[in-house]
N, C-alpha and C. Protein backbone atom coordinates (compact mmCIF):
# COMPACT_ATOMS: atom_id res chain seq x y z
N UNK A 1 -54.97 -32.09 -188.54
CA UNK A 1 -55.29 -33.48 -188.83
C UNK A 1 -54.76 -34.41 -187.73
N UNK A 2 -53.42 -34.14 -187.20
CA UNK A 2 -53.07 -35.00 -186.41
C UNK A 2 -53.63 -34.78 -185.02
N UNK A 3 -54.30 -33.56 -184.58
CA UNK A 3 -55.09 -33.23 -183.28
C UNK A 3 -56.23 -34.15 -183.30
N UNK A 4 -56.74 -34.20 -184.47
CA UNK A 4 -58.09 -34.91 -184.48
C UNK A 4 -58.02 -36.34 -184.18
N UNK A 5 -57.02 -36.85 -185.00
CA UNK A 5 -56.70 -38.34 -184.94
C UNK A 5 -56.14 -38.55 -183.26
N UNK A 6 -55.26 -37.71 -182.51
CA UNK A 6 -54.91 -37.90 -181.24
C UNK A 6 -56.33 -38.04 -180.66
N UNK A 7 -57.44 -37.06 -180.60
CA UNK A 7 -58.82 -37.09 -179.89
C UNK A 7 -59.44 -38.46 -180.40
N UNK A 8 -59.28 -38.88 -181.58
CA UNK A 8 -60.33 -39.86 -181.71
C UNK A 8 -59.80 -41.26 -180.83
N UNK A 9 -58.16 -41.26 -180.83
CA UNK A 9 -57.39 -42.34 -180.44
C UNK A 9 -57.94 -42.29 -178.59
N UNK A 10 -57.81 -41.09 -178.22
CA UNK A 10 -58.27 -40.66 -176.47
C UNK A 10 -59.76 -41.36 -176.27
N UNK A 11 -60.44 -40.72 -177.43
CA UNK A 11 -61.80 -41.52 -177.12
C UNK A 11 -61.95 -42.85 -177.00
N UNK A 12 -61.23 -43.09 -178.44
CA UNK A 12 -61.73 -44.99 -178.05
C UNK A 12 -60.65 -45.60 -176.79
N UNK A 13 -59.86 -44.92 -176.35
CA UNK A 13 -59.35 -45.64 -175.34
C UNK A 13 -60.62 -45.39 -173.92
N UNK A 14 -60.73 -44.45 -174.06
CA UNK A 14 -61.98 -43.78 -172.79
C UNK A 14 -63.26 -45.07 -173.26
N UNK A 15 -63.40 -44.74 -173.99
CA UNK A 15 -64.97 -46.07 -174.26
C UNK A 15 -64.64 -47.55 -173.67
N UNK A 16 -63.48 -47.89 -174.65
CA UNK A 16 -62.75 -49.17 -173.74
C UNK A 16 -63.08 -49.14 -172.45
N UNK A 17 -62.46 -48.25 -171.64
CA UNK A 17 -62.06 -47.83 -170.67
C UNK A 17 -63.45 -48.20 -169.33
N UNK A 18 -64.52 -47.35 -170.04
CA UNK A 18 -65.81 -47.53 -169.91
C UNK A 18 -66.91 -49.12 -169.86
N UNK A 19 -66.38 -49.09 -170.81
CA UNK A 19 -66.89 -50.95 -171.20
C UNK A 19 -66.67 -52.11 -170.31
N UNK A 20 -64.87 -51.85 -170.34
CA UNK A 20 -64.60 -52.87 -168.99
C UNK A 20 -64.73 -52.42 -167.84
N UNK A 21 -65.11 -51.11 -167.45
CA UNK A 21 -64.96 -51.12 -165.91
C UNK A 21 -67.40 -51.76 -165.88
N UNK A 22 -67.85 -51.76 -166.92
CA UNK A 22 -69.70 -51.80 -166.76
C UNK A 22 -68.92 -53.04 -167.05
N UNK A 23 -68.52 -53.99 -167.78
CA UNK A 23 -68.49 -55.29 -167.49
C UNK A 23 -67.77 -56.14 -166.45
N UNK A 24 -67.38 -55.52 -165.58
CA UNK A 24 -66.86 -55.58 -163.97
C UNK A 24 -67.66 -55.84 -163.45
N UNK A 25 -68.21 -54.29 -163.22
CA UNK A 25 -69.41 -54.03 -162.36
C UNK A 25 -71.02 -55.50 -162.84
N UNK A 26 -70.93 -55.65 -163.83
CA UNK A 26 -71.74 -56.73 -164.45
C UNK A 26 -71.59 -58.30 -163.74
N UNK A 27 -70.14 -58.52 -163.92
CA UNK A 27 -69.85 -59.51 -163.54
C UNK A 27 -69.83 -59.76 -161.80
N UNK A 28 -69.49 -58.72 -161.35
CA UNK A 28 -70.01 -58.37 -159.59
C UNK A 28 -71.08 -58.75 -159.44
N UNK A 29 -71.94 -58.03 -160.00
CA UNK A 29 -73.52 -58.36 -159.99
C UNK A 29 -73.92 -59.55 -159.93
N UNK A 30 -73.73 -60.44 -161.03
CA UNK A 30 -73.79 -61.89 -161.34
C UNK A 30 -73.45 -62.46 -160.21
N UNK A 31 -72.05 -62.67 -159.75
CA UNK A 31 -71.12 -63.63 -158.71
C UNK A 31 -71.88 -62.91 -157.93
N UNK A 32 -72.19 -61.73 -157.57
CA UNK A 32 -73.20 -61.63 -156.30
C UNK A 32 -74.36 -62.29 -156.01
N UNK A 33 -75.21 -62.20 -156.85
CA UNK A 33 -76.55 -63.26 -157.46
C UNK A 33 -75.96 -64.61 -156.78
N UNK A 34 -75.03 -65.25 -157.84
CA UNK A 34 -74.89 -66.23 -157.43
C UNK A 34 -74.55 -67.06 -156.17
N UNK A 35 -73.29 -66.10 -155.63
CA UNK A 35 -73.37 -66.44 -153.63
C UNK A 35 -74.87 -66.66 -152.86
N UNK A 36 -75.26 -65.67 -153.80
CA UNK A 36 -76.84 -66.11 -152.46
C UNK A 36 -77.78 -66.80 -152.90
N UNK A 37 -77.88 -67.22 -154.41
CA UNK A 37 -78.57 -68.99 -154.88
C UNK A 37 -77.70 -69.90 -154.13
N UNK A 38 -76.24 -69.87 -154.01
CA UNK A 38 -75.45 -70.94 -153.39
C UNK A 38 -76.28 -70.92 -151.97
N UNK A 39 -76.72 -69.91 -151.07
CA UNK A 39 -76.57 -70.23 -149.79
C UNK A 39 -78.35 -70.49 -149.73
N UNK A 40 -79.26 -70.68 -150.65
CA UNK A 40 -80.61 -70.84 -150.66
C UNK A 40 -80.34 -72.62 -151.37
N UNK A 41 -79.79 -72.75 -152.12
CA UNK A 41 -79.40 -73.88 -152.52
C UNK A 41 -78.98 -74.94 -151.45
N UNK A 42 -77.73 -74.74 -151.02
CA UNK A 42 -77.28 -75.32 -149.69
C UNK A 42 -78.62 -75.53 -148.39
N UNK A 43 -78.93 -74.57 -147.78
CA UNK A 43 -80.00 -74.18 -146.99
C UNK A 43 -80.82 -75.34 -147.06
N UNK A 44 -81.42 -75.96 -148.28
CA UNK A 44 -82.59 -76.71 -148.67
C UNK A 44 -81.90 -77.80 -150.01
N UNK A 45 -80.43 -78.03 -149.14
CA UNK A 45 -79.88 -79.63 -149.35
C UNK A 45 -80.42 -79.59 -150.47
N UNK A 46 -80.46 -78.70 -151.71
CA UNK A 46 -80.77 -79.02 -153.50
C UNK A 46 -79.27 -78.92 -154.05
N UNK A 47 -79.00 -80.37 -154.27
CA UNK A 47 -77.62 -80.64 -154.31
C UNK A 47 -77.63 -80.41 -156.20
N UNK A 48 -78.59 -80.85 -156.78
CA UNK A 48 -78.85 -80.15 -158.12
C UNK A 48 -78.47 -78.67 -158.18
N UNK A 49 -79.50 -77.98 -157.89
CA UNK A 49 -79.00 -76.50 -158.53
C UNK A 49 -77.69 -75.79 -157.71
N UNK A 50 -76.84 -76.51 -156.70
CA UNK A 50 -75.69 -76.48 -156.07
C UNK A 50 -74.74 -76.73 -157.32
N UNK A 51 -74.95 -77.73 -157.70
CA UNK A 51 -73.77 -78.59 -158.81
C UNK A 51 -73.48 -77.49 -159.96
N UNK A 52 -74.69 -77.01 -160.31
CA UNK A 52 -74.96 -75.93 -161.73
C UNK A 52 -74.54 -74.80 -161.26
N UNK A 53 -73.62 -74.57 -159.99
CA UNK A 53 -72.74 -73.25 -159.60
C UNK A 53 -71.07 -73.46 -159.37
N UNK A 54 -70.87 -75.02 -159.66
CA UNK A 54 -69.71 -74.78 -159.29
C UNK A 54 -69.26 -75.64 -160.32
N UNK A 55 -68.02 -75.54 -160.55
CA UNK A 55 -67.04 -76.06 -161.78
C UNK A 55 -66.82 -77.96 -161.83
N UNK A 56 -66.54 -78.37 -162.61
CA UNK A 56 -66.72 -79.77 -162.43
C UNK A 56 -64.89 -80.02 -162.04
N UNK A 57 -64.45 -78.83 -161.69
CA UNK A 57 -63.08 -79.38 -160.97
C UNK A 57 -63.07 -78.39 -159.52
N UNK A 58 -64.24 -78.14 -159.49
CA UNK A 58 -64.72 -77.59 -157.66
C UNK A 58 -63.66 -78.77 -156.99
N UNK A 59 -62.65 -77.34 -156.00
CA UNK A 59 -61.81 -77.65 -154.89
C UNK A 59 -62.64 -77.06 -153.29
N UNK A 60 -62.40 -77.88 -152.19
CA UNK A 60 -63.41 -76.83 -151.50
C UNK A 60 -62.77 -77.68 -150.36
N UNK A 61 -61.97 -76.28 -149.30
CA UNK A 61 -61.63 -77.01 -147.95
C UNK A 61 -62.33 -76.24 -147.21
N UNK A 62 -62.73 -77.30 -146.18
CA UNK A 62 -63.56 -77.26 -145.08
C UNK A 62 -63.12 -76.03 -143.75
N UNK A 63 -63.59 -75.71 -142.86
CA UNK A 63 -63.10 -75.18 -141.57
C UNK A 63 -62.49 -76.28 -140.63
N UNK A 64 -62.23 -77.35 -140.73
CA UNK A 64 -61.96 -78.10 -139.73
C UNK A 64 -60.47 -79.05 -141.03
N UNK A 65 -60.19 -77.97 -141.82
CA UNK A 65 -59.17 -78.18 -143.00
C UNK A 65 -59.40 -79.92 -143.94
N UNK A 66 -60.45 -80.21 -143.66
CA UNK A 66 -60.74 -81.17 -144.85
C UNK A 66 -60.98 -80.97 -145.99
N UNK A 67 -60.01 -81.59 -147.06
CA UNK A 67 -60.06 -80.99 -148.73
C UNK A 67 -61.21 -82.22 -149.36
N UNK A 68 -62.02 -81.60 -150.18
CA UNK A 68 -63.25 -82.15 -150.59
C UNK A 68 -63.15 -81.71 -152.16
N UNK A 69 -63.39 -82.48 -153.08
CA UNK A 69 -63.70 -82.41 -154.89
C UNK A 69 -65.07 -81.59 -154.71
N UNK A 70 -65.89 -81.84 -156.13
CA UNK A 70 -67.26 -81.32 -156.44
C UNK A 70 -68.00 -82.65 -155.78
N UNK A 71 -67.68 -83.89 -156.45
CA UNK A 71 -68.99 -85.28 -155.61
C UNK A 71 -68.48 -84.86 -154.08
N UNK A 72 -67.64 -85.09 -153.57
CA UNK A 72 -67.45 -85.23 -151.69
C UNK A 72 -68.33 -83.81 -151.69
N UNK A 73 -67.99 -82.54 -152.22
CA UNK A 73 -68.66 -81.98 -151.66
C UNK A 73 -70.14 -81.52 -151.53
N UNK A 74 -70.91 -81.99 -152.51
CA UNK A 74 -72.16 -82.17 -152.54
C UNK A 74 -72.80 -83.30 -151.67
N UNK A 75 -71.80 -84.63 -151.73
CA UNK A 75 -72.40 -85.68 -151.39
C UNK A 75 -72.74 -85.00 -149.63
N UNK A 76 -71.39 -83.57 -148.79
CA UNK A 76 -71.62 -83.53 -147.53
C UNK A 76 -72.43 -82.75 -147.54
N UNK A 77 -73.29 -82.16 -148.80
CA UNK A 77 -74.38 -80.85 -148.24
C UNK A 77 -75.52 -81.76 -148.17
N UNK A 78 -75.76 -82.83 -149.07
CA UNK A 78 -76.66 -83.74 -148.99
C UNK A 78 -77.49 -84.44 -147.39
N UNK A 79 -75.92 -84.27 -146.42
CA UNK A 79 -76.01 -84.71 -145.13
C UNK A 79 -75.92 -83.76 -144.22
N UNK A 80 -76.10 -82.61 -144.89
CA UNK A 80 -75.88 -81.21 -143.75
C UNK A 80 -76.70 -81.12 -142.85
N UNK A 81 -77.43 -80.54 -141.78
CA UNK A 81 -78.01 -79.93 -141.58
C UNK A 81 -78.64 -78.30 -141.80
N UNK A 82 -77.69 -77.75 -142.42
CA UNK A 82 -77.63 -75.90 -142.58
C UNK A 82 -79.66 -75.88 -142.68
N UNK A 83 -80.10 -74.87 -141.99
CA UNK A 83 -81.17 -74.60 -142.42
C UNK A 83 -81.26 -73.26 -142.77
N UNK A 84 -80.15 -72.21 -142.33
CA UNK A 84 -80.16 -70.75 -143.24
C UNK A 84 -78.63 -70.35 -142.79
N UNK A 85 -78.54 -70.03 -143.81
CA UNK A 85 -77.17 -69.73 -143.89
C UNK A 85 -76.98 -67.68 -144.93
N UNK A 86 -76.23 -66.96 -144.24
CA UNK A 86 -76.79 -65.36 -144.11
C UNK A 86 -74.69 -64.96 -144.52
N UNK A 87 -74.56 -64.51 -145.66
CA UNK A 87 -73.31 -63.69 -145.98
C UNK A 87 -73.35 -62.26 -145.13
N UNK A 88 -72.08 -61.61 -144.65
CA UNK A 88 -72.03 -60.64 -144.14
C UNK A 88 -70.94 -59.88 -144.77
N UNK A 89 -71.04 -58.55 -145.16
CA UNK A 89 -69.48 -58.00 -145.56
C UNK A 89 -69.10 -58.73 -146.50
N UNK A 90 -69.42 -58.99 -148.00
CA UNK A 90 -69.14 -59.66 -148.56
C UNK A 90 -68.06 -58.92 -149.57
N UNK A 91 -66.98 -58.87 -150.25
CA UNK A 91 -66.07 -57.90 -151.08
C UNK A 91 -65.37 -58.92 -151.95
N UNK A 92 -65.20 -57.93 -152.90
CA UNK A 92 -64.72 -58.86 -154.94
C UNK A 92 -64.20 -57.76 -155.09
N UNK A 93 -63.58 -58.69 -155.72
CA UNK A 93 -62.15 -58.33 -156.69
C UNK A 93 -62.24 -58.71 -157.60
N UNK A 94 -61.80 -58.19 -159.14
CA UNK A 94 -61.85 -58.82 -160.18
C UNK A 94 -60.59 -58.91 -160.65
N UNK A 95 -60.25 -60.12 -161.52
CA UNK A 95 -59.05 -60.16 -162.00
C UNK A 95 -59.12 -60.25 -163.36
N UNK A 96 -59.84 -60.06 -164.28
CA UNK A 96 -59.89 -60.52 -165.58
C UNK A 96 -61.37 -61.30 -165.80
N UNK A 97 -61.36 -62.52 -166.06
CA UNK A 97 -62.00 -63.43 -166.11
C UNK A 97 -62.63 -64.32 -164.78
N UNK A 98 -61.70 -63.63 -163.61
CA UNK A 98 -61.68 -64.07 -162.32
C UNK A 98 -62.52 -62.97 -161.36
N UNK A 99 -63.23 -63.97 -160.19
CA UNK A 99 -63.77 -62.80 -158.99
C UNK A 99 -63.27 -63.77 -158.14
N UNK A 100 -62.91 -62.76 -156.92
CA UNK A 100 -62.58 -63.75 -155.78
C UNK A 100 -63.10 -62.85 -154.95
N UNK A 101 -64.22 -63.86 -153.90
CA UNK A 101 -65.10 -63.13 -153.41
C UNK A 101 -64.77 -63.48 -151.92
N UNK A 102 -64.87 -62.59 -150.82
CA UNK A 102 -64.40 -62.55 -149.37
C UNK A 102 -65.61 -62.29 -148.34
N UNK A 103 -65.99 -62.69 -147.09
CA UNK A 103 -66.97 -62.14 -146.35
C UNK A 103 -66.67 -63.65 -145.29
N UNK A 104 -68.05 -62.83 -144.56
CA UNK A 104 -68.57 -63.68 -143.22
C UNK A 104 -69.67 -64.60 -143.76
N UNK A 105 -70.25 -65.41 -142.60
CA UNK A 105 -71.27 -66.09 -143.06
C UNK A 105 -72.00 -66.50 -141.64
N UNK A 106 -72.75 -66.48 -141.73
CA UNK A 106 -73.42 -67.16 -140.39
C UNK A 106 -74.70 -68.20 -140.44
N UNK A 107 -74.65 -69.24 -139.90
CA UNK A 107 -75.23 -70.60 -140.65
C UNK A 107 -76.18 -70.93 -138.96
N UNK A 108 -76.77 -71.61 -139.45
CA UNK A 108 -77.96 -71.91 -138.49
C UNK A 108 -78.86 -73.46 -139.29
N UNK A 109 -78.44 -74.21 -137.88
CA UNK A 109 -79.03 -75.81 -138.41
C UNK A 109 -79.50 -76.42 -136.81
N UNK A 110 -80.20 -77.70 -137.30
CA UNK A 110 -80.07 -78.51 -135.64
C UNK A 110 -78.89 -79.18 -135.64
N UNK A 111 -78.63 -79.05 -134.44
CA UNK A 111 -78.81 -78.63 -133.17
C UNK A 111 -77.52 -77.26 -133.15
N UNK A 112 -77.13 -76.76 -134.33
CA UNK A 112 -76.16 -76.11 -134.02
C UNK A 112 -76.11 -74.72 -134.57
N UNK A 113 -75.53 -73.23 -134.56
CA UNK A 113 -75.01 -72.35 -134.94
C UNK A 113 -73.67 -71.83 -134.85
N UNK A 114 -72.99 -71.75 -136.59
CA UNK A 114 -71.76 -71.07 -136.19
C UNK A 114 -71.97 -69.90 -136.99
N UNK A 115 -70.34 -69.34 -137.00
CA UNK A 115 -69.76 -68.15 -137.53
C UNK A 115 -68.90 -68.29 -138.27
N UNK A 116 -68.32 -67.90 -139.59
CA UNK A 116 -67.20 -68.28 -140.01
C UNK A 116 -66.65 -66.84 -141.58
N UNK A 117 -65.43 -67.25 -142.03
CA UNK A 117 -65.30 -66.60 -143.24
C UNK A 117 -64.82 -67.27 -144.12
N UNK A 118 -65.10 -66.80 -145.72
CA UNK A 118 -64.68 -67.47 -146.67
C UNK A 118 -64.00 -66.86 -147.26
N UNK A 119 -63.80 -67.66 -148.38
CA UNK A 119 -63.30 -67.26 -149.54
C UNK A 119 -63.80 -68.23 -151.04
N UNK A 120 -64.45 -67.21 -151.60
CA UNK A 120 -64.85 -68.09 -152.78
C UNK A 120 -63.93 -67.65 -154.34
N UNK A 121 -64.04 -68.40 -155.23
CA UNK A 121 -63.19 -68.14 -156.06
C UNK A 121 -63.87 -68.46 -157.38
N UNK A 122 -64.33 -67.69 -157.97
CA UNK A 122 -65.41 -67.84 -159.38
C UNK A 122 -64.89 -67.46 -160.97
N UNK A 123 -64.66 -68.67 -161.83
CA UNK A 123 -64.33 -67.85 -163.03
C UNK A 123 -65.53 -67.90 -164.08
N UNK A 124 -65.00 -66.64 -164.92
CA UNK A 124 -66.38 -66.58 -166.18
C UNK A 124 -65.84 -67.75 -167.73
N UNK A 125 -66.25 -68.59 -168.05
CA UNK A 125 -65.90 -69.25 -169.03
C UNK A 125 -67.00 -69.57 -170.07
N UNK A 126 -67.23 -69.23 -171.35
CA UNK A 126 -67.96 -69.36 -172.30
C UNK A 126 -69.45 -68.54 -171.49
N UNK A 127 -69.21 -67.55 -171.08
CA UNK A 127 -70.16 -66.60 -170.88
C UNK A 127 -70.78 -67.09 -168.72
N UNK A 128 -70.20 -67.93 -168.64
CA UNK A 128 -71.09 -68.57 -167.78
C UNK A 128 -70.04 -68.66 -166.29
N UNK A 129 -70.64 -67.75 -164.94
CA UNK A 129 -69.65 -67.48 -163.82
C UNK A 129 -69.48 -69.13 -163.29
N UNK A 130 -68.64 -69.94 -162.73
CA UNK A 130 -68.76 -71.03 -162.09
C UNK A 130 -67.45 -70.76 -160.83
N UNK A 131 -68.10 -71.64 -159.71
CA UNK A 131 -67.14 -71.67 -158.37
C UNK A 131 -66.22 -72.47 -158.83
N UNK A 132 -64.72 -72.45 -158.74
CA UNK A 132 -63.70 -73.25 -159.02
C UNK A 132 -62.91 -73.40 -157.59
N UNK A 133 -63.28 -72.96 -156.85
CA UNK A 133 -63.02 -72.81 -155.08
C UNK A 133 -63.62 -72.31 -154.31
N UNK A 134 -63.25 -72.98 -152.65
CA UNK A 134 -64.25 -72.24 -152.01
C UNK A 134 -63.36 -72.76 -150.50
N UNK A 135 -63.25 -72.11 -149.86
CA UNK A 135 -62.42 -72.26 -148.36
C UNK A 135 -63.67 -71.40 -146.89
N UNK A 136 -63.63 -72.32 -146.29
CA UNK A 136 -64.08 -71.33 -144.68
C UNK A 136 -63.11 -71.48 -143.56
N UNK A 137 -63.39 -70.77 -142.44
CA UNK A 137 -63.02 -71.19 -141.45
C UNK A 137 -63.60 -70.62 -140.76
N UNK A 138 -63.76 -71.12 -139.40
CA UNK A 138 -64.66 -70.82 -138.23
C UNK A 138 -64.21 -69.77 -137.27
N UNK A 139 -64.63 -68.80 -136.89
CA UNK A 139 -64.79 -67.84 -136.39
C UNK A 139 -64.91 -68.06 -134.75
N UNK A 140 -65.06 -67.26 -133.75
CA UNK A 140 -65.41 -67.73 -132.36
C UNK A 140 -66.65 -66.25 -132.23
N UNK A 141 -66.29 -65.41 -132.65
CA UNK A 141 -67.28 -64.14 -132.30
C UNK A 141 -68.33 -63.77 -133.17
């Protein structure tokens, strides 16, 4: 009797076990999705479906270290130029409720092209992933 009850206790820890590592992998998926609506969003200055990815206490410093809210920072995609902007090497981590997502990026506008890396920072709250940060900096190669 007590062998059985040890196996059943092994299993449901294994199912657990199972569950959260497919709702990881789930939530990867998603915050992946979502990086690249952000950079089709941005791309084509739709400062709307930009807003509906990031948290209404969006922190976001610049490469040239200027700290920007959610309005400053929409109000500067509004005035961007970016016309495509391309993630490279992109890697997550999950922490719980948290992804913090890492990579390159390479952006292309008039009159200019850079290089740079980020760091984005996404939590899941009432079912729904949102950016609560986001940092670059510029690259030379």
């Amino acid at each position: 009797m007590r062998l059985r009850t040890l196996f059943r206790i092994i299993a449901a820890v294994c199912a657990a076990a199972v569950l959260y590592a497919v709702a990881q992998d789930s939530g990867k998926a998603r915050v992946l999705a979502l990086e690249n609506a952000w950079n089709e969003a941005e791309s084509h200055r739709d400062v709307n479906a930009l807003a509906g990815l990031i948290a209404p206490t969006f922190v976001y410093t610049d490469a040239d270290g200027s700290f920007r809210d959610k309005q400053q920072f929409l109000a500067s995609i509004r005035a961007s130029g970016a016309s495509q902007i391309v993630n490279e090497g992109m890697k997550m981590e999950t922490y719980g409720d948290v992804i913090v997502v890492t990579g390159s990026y390479s952006e292309k506008g008039k009159p200019y092209s850079r290089r740079g890396r980020f760091t984005d920072t996404w939590v899941e709250k009432d079912g729904q992933w949102l950016c609560v940060a986001s940092q670059e900096t510029l690259i030379s190669h």
